[in-house]
PDB file of N, CA and C in Angstrom:
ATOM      1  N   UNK A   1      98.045  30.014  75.643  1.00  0.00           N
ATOM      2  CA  UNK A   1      97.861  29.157  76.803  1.00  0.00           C
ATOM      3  C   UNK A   1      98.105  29.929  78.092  1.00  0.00           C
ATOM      4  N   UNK A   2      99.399  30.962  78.217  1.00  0.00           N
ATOM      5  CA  UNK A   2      99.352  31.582  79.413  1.00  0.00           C
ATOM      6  C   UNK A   2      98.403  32.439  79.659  1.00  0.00           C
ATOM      7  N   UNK A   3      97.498  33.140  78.351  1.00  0.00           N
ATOM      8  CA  UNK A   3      96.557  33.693  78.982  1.00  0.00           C
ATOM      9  C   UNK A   3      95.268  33.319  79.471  1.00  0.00           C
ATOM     10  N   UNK A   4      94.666  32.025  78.816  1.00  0.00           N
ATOM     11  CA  UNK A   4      93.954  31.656  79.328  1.00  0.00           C
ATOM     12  C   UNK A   4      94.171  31.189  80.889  1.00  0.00           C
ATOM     13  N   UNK A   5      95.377  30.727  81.385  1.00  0.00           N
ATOM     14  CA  UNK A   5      95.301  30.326  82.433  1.00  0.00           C
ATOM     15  C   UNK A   5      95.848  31.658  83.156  1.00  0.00           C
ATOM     16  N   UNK A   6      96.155  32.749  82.895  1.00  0.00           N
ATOM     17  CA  UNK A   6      96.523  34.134  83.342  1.00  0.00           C
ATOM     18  C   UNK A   6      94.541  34.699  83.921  1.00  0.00           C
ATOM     19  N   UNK A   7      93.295  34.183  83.176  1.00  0.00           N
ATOM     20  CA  UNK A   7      92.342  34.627  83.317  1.00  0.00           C
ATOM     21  C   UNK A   7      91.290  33.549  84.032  1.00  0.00           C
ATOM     22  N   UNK A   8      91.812  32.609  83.670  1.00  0.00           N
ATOM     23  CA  UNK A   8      91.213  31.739  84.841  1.00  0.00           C
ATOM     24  C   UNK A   8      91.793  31.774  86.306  1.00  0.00           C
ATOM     25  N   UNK A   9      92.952  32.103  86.504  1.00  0.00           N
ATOM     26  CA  UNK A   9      93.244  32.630  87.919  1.00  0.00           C
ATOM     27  C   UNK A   9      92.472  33.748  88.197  1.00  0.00           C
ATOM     28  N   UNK A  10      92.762  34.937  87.076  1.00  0.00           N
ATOM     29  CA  UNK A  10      91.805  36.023  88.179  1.00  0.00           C
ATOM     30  C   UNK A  10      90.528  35.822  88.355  1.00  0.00           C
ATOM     31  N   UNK A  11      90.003  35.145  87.211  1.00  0.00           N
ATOM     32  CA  UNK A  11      88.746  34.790  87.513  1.00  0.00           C
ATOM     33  C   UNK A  11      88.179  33.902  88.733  1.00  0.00           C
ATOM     34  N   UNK A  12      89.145  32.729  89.260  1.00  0.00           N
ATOM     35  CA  UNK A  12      89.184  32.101  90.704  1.00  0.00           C
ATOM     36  C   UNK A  12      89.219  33.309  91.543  1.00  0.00           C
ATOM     37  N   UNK A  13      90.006  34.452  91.566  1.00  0.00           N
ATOM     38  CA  UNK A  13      90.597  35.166  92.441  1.00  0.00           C
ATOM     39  C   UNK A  13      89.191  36.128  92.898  1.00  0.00           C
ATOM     40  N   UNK A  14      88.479  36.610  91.420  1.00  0.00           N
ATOM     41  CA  UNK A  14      87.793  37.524  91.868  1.00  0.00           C
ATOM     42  C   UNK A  14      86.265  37.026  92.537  1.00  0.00           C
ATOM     43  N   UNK A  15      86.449  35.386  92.552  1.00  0.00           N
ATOM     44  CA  UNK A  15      85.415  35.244  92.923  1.00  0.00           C
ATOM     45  C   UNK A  15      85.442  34.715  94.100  1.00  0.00           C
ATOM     46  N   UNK A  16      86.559  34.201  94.726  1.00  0.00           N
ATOM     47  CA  UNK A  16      87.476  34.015  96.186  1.00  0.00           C
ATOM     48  C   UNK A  16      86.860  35.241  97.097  1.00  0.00           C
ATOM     49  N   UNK A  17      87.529  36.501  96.536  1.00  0.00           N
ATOM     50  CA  UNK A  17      87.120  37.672  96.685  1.00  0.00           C
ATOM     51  C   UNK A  17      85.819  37.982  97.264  1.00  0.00           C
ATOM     52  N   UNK A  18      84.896  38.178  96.081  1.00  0.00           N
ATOM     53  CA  UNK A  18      83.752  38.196  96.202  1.00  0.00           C
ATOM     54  C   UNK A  18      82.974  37.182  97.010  1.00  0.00           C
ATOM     55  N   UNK A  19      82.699  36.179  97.641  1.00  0.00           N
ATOM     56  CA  UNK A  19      82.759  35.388  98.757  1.00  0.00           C
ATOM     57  C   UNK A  19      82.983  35.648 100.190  1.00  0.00           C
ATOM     58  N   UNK A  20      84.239  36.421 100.442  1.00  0.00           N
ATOM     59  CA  UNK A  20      84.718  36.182 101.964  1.00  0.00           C
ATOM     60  C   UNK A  20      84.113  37.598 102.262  1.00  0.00           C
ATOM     61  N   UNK A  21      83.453  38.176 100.875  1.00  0.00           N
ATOM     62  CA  UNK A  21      83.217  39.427 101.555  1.00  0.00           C
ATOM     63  C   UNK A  21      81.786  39.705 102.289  1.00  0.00           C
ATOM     64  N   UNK A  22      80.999  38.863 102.612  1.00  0.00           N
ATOM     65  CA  UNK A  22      79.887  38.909 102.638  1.00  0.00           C
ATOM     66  C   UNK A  22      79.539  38.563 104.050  1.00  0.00           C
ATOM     67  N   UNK A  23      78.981  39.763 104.628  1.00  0.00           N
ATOM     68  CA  UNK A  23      78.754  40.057 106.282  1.00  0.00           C
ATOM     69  C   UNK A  23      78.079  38.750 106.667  1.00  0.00           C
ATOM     70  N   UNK A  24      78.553  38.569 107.806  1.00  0.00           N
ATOM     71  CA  UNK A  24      78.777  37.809 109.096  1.00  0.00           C
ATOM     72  C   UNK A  24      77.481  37.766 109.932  1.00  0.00           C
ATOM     73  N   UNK A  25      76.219  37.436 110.178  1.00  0.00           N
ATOM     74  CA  UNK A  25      76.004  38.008 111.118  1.00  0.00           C
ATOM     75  C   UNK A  25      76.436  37.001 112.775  1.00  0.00           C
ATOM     76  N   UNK A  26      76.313  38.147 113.785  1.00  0.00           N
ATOM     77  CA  UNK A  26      76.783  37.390 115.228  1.00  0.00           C
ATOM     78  C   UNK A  26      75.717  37.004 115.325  1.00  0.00           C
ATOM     79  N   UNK A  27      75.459  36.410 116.504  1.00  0.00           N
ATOM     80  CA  UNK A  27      75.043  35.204 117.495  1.00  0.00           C
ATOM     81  C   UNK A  27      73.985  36.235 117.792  1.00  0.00           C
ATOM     82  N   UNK A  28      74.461  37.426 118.587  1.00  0.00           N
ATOM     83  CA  UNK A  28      73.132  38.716 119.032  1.00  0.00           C
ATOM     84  C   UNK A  28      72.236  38.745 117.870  1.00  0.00           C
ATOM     85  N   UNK A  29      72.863  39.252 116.836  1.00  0.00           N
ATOM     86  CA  UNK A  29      71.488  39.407 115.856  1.00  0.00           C
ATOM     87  C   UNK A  29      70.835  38.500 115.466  1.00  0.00           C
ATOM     88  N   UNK A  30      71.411  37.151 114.998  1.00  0.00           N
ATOM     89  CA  UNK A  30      70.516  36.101 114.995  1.00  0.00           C
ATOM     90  C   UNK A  30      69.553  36.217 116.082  1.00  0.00           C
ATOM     91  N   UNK A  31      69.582  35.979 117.093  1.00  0.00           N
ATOM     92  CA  UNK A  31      68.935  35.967 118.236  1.00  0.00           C
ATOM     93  C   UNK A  31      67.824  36.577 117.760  1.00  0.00           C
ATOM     94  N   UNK A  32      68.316  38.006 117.868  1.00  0.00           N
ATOM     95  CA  UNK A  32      67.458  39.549 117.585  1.00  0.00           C
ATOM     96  C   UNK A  32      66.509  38.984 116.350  1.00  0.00           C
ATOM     97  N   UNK A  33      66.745  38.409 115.575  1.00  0.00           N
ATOM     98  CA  UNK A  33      66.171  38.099 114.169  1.00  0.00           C
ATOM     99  C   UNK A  33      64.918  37.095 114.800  1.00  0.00           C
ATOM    100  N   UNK A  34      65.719  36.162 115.356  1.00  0.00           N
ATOM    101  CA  UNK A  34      64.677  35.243 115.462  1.00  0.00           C
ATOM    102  C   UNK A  34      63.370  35.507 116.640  1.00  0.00           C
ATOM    103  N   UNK A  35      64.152  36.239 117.720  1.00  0.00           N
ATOM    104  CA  UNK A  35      62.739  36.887 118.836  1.00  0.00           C
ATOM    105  C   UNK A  35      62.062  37.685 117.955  1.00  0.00           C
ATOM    106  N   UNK A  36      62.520  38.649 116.961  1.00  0.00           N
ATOM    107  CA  UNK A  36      61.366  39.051 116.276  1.00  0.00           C
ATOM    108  C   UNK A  36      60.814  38.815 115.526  1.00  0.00           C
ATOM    109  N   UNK A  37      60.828  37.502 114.864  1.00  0.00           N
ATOM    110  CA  UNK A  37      59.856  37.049 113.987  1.00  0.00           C
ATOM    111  C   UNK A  37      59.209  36.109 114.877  1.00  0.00           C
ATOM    112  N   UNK A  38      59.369  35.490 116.661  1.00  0.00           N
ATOM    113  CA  UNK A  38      58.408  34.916 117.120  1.00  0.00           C
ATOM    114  C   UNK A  38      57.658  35.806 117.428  1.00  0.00           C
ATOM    115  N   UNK A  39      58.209  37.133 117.788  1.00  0.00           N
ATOM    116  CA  UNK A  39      57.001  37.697 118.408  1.00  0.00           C
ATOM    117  C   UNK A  39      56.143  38.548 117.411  1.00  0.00           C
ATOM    118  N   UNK A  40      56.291  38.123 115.903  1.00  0.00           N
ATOM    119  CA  UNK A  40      55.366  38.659 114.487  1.00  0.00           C
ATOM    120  C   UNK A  40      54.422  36.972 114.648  1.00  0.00           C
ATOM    121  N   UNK A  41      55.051  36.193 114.389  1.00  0.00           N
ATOM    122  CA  UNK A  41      53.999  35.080 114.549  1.00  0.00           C
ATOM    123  C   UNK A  41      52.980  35.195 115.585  1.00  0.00           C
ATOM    124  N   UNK A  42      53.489  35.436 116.966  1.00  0.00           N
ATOM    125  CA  UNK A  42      52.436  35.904 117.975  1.00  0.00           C
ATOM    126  C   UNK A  42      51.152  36.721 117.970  1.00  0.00           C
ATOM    127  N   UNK A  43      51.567  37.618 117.328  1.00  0.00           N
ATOM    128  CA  UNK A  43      50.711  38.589 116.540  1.00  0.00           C
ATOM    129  C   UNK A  43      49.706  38.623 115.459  1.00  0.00           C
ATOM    130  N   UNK A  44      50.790  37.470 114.694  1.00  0.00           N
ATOM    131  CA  UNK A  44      49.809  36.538 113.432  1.00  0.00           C
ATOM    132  C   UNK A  44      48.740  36.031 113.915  1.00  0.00           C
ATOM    133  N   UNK A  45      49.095  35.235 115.421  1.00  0.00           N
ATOM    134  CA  UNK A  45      48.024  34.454 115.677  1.00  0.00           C
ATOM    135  C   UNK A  45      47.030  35.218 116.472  1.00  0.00           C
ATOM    136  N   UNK A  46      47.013  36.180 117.071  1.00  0.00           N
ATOM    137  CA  UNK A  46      46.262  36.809 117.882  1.00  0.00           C
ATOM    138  C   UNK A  46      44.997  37.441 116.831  1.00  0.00           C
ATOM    139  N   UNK A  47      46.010  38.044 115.770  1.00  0.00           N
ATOM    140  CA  UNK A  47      44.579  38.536 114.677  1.00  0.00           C
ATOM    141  C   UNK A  47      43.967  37.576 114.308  1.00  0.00           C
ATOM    142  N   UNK A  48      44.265  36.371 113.994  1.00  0.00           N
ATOM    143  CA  UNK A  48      43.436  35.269 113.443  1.00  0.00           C
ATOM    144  C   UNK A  48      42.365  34.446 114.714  1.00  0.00           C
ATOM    145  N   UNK A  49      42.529  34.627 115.921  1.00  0.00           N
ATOM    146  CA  UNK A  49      41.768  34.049 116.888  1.00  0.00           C
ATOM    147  C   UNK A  49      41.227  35.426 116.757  1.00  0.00           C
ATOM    148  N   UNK A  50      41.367  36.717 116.695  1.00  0.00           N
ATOM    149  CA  UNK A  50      40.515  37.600 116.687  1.00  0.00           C
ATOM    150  C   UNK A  50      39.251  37.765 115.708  1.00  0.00           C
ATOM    151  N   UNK A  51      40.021  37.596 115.044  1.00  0.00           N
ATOM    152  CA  UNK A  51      39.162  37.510 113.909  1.00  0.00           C
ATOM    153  C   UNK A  51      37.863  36.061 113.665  1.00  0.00           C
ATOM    154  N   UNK A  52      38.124  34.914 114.186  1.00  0.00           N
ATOM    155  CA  UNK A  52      37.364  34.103 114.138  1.00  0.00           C
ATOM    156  C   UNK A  52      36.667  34.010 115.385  1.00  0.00           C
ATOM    157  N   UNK A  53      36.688  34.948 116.419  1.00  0.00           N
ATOM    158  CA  UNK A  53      35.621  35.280 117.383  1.00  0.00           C
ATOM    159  C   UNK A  53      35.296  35.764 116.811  1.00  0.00           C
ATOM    160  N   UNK A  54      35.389  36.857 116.270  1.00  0.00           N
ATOM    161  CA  UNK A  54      34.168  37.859 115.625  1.00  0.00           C
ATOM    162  C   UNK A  54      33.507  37.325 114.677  1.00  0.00           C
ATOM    163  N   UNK A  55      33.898  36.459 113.920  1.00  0.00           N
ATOM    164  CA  UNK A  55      32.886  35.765 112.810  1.00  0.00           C
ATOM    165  C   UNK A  55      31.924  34.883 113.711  1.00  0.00           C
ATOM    166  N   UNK A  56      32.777  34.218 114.690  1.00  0.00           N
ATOM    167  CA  UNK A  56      31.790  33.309 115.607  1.00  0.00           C
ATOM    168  C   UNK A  56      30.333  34.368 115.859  1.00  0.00           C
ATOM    169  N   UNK A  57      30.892  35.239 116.543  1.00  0.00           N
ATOM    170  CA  UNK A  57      29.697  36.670 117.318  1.00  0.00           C
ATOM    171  C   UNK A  57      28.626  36.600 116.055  1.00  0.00           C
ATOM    172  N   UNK A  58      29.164  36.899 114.818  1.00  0.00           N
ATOM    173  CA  UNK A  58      28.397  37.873 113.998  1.00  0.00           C
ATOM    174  C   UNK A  58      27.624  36.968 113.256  1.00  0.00           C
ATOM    175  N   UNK A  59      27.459  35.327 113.455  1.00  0.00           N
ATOM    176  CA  UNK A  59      26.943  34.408 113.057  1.00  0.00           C
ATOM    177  C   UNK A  59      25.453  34.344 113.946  1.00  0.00           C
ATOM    178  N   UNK A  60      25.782  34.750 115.486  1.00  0.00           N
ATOM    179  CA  UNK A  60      24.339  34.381 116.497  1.00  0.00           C
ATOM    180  C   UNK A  60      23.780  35.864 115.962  1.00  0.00           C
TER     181      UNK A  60
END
Protein backbone atom coordinates (compact mmCIF):
# COMPACT_ATOMS: atom_id res chain seq x y z
CA UNK A 1 0.00 0.00 0.00
CA UNK A 2 2.83 2.52 0.75
CA UNK A 3 4.15 1.92 -2.47
CA UNK A 4 1.53 2.32 -4.49
CA UNK A 5 0.72 5.51 -2.95
CA UNK A 6 4.75 6.25 -2.76
CA UNK A 7 4.17 6.12 -6.93
CA UNK A 8 1.16 7.76 -7.34
CA UNK A 9 2.67 10.83 -5.70
CA UNK A 10 5.59 10.89 -7.95
CA UNK A 11 3.60 10.23 -10.58
CA UNK A 12 1.25 13.56 -9.58
CA UNK A 13 4.64 15.17 -9.04
CA UNK A 14 6.18 14.42 -12.33
CA UNK A 15 3.42 15.54 -14.09
CA UNK A 16 2.90 18.90 -11.89
CA UNK A 17 6.37 19.21 -13.17
CA UNK A 18 6.00 18.63 -16.55
CA UNK A 19 3.14 21.31 -16.88
CA UNK A 20 4.54 24.51 -15.29
CA UNK A 21 7.28 23.91 -17.55
CA UNK A 22 5.98 24.95 -20.67
CA UNK A 23 6.96 28.51 -22.18
CA UNK A 24 4.92 31.43 -21.68
CA UNK A 25 4.50 33.38 -24.47
CA UNK A 26 4.27 37.53 -23.70
CA UNK A 27 1.82 39.87 -24.90
CA UNK A 28 4.79 41.19 -27.68
CA UNK A 29 4.91 37.95 -29.35
CA UNK A 30 1.43 37.24 -29.43
CA UNK A 31 1.04 40.45 -31.03
CA UNK A 32 4.10 39.59 -33.34
CA UNK A 33 2.22 36.23 -34.10
CA UNK A 34 -0.86 37.63 -34.87
CA UNK A 35 0.38 40.88 -37.27
CA UNK A 36 2.02 38.19 -39.06
CA UNK A 37 -0.40 35.97 -39.94
CA UNK A 38 -2.69 39.18 -40.90
CA UNK A 39 -0.31 40.29 -43.01
CA UNK A 40 0.04 36.30 -44.71
CA UNK A 41 -3.76 36.51 -45.13
CA UNK A 42 -3.22 39.86 -46.96
CA UNK A 43 -1.12 38.26 -49.26
CA UNK A 44 -3.47 35.24 -49.51
CA UNK A 45 -5.84 37.55 -50.78
CA UNK A 46 -3.91 39.60 -53.15
CA UNK A 47 -2.81 36.28 -55.11
CA UNK A 48 -6.31 35.18 -55.35
CA UNK A 49 -7.76 38.65 -56.77
CA UNK A 50 -4.66 38.25 -58.87
CA UNK A 51 -5.21 35.45 -60.07
CA UNK A 52 -8.94 35.81 -60.96
CA UNK A 53 -8.11 38.96 -63.04
CA UNK A 54 -6.06 37.05 -65.04
CA UNK A 55 -8.53 34.31 -65.66
CA UNK A 56 -11.06 37.21 -66.19
CA UNK A 57 -8.27 38.71 -69.12
CA UNK A 58 -7.58 35.31 -70.57
CA UNK A 59 -11.34 34.51 -71.08
CA UNK A 60 -11.87 37.89 -73.70
Amino acid sequence: MKKSLLMLLFAFMTVSVATSCRDEKSTGEKMEEGIDEVGDDIEDGADEVEDAVEDATDDN
